[in-house]
PDB file of N, CA and C in Angstrom:
ATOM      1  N   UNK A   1     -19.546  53.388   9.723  1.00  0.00           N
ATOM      2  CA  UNK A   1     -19.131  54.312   8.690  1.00  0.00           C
ATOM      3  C   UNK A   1     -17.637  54.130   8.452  1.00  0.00           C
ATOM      4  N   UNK A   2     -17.209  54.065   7.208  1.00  0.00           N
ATOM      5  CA  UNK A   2     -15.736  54.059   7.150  1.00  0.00           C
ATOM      6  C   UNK A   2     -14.992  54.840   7.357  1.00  0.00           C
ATOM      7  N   UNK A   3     -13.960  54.795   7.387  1.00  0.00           N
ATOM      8  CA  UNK A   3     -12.862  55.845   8.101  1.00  0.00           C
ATOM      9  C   UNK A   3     -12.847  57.281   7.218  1.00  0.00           C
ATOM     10  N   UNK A   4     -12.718  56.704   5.530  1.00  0.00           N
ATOM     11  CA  UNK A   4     -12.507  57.524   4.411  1.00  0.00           C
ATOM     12  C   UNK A   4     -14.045  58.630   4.695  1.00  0.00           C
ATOM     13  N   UNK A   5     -14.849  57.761   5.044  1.00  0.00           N
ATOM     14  CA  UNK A   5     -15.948  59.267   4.768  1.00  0.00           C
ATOM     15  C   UNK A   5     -15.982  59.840   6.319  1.00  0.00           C
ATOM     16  N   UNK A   6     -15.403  59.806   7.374  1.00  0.00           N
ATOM     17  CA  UNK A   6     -15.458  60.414   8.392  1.00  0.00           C
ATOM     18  C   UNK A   6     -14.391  61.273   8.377  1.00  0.00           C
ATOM     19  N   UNK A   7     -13.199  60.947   7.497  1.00  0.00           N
ATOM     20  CA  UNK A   7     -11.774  61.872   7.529  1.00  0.00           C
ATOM     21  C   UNK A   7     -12.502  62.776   6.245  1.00  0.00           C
ATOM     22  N   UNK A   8     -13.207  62.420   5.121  1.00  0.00           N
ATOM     23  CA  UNK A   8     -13.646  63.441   4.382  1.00  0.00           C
ATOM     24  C   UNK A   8     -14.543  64.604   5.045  1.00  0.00           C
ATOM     25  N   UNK A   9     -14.950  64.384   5.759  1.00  0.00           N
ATOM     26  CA  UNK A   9     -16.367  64.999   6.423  1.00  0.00           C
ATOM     27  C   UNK A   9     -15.492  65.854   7.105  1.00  0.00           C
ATOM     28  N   UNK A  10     -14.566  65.692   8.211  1.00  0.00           N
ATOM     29  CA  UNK A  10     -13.823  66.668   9.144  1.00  0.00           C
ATOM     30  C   UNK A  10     -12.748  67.205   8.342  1.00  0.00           C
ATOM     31  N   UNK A  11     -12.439  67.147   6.979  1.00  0.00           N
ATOM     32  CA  UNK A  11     -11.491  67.804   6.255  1.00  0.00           C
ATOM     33  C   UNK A  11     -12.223  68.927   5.890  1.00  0.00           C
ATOM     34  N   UNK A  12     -13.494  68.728   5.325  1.00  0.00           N
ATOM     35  CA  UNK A  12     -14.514  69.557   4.779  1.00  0.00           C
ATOM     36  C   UNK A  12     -14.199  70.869   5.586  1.00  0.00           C
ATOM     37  N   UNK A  13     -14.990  70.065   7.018  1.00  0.00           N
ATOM     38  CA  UNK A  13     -15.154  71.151   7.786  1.00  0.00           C
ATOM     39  C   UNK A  13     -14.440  72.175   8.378  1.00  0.00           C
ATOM     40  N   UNK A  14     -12.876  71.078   8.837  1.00  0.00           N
ATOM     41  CA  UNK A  14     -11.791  72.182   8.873  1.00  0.00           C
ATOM     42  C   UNK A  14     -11.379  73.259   7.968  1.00  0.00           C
ATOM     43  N   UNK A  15     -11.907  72.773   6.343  1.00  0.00           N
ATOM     44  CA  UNK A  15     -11.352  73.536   5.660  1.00  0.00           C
ATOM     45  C   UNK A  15     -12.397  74.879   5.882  1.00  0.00           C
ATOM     46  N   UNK A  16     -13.652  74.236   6.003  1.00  0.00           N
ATOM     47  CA  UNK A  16     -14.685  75.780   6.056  1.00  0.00           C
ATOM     48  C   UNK A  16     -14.019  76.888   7.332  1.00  0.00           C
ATOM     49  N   UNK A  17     -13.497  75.990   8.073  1.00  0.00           N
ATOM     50  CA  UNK A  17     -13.123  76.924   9.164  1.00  0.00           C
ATOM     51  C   UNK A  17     -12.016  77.533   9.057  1.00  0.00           C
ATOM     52  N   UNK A  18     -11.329  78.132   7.520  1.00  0.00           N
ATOM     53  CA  UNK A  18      -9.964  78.680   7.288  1.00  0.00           C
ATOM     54  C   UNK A  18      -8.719  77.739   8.097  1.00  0.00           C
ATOM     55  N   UNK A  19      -9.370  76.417   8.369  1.00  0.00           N
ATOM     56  CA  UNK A  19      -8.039  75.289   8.603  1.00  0.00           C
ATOM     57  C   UNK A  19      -7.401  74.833   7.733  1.00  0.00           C
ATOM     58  N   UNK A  20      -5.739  74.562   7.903  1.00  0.00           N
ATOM     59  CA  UNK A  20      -5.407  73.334   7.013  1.00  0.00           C
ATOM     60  C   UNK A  20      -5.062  72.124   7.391  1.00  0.00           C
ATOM     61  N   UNK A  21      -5.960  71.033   6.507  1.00  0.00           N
ATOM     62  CA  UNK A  21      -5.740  69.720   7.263  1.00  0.00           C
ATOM     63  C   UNK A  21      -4.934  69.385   6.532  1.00  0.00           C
ATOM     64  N   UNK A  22      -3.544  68.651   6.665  1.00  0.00           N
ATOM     65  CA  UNK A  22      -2.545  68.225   5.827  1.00  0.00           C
ATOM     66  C   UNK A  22      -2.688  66.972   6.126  1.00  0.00           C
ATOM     67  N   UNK A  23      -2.712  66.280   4.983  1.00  0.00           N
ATOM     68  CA  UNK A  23      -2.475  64.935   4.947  1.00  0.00           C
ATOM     69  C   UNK A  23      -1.202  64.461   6.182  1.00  0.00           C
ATOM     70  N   UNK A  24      -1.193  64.018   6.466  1.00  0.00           N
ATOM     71  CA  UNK A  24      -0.206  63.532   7.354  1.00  0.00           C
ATOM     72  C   UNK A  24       1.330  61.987   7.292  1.00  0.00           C
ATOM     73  N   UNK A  25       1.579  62.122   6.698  1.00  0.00           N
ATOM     74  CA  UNK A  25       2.915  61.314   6.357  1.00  0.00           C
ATOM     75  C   UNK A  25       4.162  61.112   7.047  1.00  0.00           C
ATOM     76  N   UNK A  26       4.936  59.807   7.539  1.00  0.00           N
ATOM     77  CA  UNK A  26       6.162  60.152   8.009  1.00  0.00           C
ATOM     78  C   UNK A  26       7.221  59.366   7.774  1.00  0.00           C
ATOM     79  N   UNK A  27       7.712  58.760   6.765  1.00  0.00           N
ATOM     80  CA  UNK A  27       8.311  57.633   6.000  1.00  0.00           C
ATOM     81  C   UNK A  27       9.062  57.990   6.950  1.00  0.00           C
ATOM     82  N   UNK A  28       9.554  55.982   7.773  1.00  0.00           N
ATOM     83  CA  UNK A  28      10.075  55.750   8.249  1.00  0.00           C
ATOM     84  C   UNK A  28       9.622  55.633   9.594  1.00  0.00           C
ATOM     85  N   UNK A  29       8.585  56.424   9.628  1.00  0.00           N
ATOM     86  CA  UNK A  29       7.887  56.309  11.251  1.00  0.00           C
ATOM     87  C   UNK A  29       6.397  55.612  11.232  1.00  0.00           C
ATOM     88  N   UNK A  30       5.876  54.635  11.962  1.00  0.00           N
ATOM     89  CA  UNK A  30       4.595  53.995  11.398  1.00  0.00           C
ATOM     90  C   UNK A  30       3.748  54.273  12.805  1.00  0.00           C
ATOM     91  N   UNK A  31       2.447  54.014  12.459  1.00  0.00           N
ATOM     92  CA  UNK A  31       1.420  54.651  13.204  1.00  0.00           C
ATOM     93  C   UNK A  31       1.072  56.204  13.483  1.00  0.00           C
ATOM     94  N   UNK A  32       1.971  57.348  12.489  1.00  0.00           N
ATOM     95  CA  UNK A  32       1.434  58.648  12.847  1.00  0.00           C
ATOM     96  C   UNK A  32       0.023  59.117  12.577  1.00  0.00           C
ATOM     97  N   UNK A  33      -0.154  59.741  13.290  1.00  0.00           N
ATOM     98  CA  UNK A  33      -1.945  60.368  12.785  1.00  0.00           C
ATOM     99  C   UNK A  33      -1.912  60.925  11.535  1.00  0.00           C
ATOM    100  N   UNK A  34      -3.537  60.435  11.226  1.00  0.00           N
ATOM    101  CA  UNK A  34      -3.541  60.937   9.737  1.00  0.00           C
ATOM    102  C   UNK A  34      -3.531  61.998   9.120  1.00  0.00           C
ATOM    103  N   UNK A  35      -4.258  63.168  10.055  1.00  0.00           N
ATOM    104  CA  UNK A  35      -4.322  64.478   9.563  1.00  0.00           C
ATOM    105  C   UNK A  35      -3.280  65.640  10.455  1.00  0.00           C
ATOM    106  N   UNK A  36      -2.874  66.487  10.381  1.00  0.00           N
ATOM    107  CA  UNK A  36      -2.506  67.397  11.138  1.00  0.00           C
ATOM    108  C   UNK A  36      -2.855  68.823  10.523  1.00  0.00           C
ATOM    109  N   UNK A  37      -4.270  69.009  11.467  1.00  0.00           N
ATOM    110  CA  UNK A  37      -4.895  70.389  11.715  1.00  0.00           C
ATOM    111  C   UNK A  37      -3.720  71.425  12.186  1.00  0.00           C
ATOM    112  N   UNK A  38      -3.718  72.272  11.003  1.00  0.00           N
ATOM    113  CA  UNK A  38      -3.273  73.710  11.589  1.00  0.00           C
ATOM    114  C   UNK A  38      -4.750  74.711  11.807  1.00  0.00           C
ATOM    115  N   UNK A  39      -4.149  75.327  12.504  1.00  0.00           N
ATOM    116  CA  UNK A  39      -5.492  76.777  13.057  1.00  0.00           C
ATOM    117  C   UNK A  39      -4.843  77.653  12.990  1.00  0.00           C
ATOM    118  N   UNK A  40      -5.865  79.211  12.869  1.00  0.00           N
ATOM    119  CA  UNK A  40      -5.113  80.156  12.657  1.00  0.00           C
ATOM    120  C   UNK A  40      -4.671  80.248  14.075  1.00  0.00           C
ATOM    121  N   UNK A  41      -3.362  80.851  14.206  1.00  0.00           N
ATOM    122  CA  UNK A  41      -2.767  81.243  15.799  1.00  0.00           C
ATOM    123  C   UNK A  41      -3.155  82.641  15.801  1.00  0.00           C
ATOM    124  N   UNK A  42      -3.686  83.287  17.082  1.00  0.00           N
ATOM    125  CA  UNK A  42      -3.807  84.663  17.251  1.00  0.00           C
ATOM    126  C   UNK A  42      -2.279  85.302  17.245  1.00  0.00           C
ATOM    127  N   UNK A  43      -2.715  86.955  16.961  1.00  0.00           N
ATOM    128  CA  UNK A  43      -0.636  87.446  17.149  1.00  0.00           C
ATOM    129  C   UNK A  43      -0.902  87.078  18.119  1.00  0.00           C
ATOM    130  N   UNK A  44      -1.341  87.426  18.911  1.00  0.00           N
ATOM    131  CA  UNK A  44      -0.855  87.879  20.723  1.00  0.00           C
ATOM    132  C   UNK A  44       0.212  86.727  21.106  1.00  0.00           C
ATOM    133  N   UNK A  45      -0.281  84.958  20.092  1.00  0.00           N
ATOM    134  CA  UNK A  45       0.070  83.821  20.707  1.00  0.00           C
ATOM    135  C   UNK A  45       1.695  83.661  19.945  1.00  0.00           C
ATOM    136  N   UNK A  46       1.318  84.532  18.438  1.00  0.00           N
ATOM    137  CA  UNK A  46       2.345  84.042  17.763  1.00  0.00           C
ATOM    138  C   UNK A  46       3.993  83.564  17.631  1.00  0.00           C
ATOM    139  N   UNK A  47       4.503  84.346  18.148  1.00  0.00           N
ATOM    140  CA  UNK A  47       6.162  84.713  18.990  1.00  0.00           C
ATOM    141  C   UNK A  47       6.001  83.340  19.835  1.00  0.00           C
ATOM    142  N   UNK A  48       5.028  82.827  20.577  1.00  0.00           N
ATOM    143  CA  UNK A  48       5.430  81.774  21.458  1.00  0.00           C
ATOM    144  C   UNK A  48       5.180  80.832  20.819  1.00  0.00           C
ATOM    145  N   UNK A  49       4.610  80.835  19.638  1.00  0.00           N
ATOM    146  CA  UNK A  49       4.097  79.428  19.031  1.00  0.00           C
ATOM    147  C   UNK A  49       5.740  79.010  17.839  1.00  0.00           C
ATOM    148  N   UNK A  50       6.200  80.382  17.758  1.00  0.00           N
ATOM    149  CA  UNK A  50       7.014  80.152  16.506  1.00  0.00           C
ATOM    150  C   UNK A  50       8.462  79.636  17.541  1.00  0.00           C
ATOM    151  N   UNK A  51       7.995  79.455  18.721  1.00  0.00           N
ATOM    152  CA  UNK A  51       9.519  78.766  19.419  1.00  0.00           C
ATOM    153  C   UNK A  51       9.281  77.767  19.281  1.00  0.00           C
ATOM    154  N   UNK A  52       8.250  76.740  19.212  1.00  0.00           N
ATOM    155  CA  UNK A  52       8.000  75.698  19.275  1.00  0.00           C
ATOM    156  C   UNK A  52       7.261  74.613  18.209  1.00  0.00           C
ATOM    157  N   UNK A  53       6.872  75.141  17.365  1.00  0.00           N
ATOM    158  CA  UNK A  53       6.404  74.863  16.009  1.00  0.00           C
ATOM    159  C   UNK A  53       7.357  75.612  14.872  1.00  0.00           C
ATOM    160  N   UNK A  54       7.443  74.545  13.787  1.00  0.00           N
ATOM    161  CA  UNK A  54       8.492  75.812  12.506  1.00  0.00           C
ATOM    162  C   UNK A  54       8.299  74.539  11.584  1.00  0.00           C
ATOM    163  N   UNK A  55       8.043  75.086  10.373  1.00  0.00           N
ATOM    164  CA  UNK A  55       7.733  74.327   9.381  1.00  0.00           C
ATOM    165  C   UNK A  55       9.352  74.452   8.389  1.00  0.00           C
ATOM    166  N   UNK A  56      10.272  73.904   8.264  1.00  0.00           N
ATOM    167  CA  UNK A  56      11.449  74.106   7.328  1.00  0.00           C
ATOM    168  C   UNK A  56      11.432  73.132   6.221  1.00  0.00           C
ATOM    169  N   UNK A  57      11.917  73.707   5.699  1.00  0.00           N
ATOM    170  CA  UNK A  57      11.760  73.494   3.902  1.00  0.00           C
ATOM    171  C   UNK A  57      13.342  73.573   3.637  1.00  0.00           C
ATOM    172  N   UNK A  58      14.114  72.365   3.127  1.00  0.00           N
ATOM    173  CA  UNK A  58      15.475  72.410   3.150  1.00  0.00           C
ATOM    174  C   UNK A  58      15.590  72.353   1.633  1.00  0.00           C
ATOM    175  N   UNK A  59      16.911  73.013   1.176  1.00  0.00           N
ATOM    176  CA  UNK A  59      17.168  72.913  -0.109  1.00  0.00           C
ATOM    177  C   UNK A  59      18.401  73.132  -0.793  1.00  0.00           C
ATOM    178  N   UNK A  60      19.116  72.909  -1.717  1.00  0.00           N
ATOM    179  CA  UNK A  60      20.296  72.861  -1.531  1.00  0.00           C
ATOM    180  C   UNK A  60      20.986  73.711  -1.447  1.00  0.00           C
ATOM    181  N   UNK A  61      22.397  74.298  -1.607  1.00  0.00           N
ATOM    182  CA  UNK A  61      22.798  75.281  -1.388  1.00  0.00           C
ATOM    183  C   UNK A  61      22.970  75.939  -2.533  1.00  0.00           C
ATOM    184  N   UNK A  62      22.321  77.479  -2.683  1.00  0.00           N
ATOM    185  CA  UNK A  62      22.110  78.027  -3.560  1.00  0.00           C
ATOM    186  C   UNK A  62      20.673  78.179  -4.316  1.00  0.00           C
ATOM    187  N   UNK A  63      20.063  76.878  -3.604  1.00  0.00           N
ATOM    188  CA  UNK A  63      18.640  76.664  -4.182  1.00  0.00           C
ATOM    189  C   UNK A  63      17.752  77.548  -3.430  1.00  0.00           C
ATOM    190  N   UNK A  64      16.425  77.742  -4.669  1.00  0.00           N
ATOM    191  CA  UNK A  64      15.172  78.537  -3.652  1.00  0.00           C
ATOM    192  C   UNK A  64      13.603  77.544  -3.619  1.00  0.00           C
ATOM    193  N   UNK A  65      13.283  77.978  -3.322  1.00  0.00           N
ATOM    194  CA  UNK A  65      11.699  77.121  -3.323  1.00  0.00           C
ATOM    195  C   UNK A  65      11.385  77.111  -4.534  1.00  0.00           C
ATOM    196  N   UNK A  66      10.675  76.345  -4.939  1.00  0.00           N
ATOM    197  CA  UNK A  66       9.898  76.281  -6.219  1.00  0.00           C
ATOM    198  C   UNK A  66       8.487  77.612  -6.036  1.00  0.00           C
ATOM    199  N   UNK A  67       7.841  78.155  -7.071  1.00  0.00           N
ATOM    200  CA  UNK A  67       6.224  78.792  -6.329  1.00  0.00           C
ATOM    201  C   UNK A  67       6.008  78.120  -6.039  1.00  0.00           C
ATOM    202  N   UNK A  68       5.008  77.005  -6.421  1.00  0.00           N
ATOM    203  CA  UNK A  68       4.506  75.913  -5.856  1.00  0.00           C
ATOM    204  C   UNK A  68       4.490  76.235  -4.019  1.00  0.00           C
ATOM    205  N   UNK A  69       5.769  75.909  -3.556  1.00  0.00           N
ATOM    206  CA  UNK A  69       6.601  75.760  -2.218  1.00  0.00           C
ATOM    207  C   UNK A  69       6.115  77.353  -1.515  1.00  0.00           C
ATOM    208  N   UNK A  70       6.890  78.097  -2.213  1.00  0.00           N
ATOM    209  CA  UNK A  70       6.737  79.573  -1.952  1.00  0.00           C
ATOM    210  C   UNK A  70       4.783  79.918  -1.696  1.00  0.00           C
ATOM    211  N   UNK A  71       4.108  79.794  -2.827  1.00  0.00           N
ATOM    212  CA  UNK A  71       2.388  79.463  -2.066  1.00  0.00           C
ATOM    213  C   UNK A  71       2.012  78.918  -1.253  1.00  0.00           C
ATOM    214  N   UNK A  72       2.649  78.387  -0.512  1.00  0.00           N
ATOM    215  CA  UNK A  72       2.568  76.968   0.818  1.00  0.00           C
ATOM    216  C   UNK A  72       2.965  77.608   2.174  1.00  0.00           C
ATOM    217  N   UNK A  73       3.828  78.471   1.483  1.00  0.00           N
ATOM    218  CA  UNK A  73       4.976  79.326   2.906  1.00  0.00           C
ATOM    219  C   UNK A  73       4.276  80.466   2.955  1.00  0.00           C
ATOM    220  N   UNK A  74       3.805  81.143   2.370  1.00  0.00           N
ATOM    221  CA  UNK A  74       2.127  82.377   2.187  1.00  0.00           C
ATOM    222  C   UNK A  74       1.422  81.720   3.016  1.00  0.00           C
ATOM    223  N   UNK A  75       0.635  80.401   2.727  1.00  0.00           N
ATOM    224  CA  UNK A  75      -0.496  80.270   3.076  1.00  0.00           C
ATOM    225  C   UNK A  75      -0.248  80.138   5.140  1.00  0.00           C
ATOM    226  N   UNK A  76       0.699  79.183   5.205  1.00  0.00           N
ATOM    227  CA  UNK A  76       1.196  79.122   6.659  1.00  0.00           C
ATOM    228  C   UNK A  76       1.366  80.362   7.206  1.00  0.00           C
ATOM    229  N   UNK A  77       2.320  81.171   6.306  1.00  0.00           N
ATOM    230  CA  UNK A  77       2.481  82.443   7.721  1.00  0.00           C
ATOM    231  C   UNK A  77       1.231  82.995   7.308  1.00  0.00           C
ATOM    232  N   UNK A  78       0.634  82.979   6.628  1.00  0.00           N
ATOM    233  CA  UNK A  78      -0.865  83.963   7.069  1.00  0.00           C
ATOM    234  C   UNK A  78      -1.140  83.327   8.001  1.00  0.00           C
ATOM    235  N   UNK A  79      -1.072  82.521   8.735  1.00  0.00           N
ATOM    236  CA  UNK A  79      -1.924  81.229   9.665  1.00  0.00           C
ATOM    237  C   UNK A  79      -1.279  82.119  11.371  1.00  0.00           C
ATOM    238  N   UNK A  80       0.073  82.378  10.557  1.00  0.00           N
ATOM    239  CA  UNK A  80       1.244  82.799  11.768  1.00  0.00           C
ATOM    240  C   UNK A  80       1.992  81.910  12.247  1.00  0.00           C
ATOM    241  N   UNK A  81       1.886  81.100  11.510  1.00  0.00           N
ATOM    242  CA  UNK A  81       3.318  79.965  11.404  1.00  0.00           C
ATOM    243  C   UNK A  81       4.470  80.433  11.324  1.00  0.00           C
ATOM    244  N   UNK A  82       5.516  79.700  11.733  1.00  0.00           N
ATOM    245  CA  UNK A  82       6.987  80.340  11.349  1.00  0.00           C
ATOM    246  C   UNK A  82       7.574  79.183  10.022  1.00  0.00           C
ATOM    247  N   UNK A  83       8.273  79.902   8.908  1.00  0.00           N
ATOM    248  CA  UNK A  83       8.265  79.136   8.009  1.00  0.00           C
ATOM    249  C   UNK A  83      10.089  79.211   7.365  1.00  0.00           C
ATOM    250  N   UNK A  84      10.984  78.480   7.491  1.00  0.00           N
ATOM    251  CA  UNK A  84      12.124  79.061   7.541  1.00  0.00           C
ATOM    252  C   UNK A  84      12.277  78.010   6.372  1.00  0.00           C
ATOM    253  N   UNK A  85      13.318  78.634   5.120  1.00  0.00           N
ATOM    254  CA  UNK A  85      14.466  78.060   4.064  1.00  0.00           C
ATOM    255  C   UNK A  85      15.264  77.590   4.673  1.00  0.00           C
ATOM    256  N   UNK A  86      16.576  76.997   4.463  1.00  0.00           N
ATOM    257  CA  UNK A  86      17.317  76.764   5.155  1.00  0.00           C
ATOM    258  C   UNK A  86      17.964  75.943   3.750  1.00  0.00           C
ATOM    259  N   UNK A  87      19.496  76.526   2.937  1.00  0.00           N
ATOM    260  CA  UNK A  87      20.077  76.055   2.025  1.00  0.00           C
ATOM    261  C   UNK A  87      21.819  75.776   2.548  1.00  0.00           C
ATOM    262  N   UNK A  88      21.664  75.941   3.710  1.00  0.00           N
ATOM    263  CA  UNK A  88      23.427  75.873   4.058  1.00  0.00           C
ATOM    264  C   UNK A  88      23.565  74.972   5.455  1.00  0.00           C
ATOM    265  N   UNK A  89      24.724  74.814   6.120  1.00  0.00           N
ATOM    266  CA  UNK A  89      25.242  73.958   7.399  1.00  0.00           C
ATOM    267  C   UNK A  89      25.116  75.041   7.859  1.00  0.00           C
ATOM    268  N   UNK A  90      25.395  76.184   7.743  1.00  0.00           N
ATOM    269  CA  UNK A  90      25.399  76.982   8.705  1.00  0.00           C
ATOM    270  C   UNK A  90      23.847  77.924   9.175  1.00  0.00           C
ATOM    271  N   UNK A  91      23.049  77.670   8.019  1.00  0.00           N
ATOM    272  CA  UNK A  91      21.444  78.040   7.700  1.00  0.00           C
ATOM    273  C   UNK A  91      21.078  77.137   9.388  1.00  0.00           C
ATOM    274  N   UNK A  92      21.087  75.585   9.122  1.00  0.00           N
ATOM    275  CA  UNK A  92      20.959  74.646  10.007  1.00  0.00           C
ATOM    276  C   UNK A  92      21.525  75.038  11.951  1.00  0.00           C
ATOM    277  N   UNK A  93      22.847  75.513  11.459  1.00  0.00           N
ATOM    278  CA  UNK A  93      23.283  75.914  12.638  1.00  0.00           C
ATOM    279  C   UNK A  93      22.490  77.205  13.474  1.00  0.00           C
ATOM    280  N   UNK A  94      22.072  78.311  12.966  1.00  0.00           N
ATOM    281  CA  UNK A  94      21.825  79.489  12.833  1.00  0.00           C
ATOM    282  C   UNK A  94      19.841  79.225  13.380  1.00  0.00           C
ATOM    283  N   UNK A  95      19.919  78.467  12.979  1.00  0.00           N
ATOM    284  CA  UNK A  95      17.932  77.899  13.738  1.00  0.00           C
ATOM    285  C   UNK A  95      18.109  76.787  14.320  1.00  0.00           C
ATOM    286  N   UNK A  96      19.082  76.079  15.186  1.00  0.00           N
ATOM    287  CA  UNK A  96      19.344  75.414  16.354  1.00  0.00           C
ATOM    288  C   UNK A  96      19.451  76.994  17.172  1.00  0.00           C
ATOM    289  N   UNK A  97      20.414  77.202  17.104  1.00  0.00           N
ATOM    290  CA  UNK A  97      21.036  78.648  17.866  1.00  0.00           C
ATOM    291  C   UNK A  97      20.124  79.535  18.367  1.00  0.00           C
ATOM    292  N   UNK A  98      18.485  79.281  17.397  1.00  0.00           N
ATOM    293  CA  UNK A  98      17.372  80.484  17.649  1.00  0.00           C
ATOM    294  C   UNK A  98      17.586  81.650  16.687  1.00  0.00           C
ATOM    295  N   UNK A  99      18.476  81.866  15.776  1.00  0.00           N
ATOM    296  CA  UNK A  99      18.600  82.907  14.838  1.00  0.00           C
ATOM    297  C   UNK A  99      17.470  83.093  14.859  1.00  0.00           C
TER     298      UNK A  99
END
């Protein structure tokens, strides 16, 4: 069976299961996996997951998300993702630091 209908088949299914399978991309880095399954995180887990997972979305200074972007950052923290902007050096500094 080819790859394409076995990655279609488990996209399906993740998706039935309120997953998101994101295509997976990393210009500049070769051999990453193709999909990366998010699941919903329970609260109980959430606080520990958001030390170690964080989805950032950089943009320039003064800039905001597009909707588009902004529907994307909904759909994650419903998940209980941590989902941070970040438009300044000091934005950058401020989530090294743990802000």
């Amino acid at each position: 069976m080819r790859e394409s209908s076995i990655e279609q088949y488990g996209v399906a299914l993740f998706k039935a299961q309120g997953d998101l399978p994101y295509k997976f991309t990393s210009p500049g880095r070769r051999n990453v996996p193709d999909r990366l399954r998010l699941r919903a995180i329970p609260p109980e887990h959430q606080a520990i997951v958001a030390r170690y997972v964080q989805f950032i979305e950089f943009k320039a200074t003064g800039e905001k998300p597009t909707a588009a972007q902004e529907r994307e950052h909904v759909r994650l923290r419903k998940l209980g993702y941590r989902v941070e902007v970040v438009n300044s050096i000091a934005g950058v500094d401020a989530l090294v630091q743990g802000a």
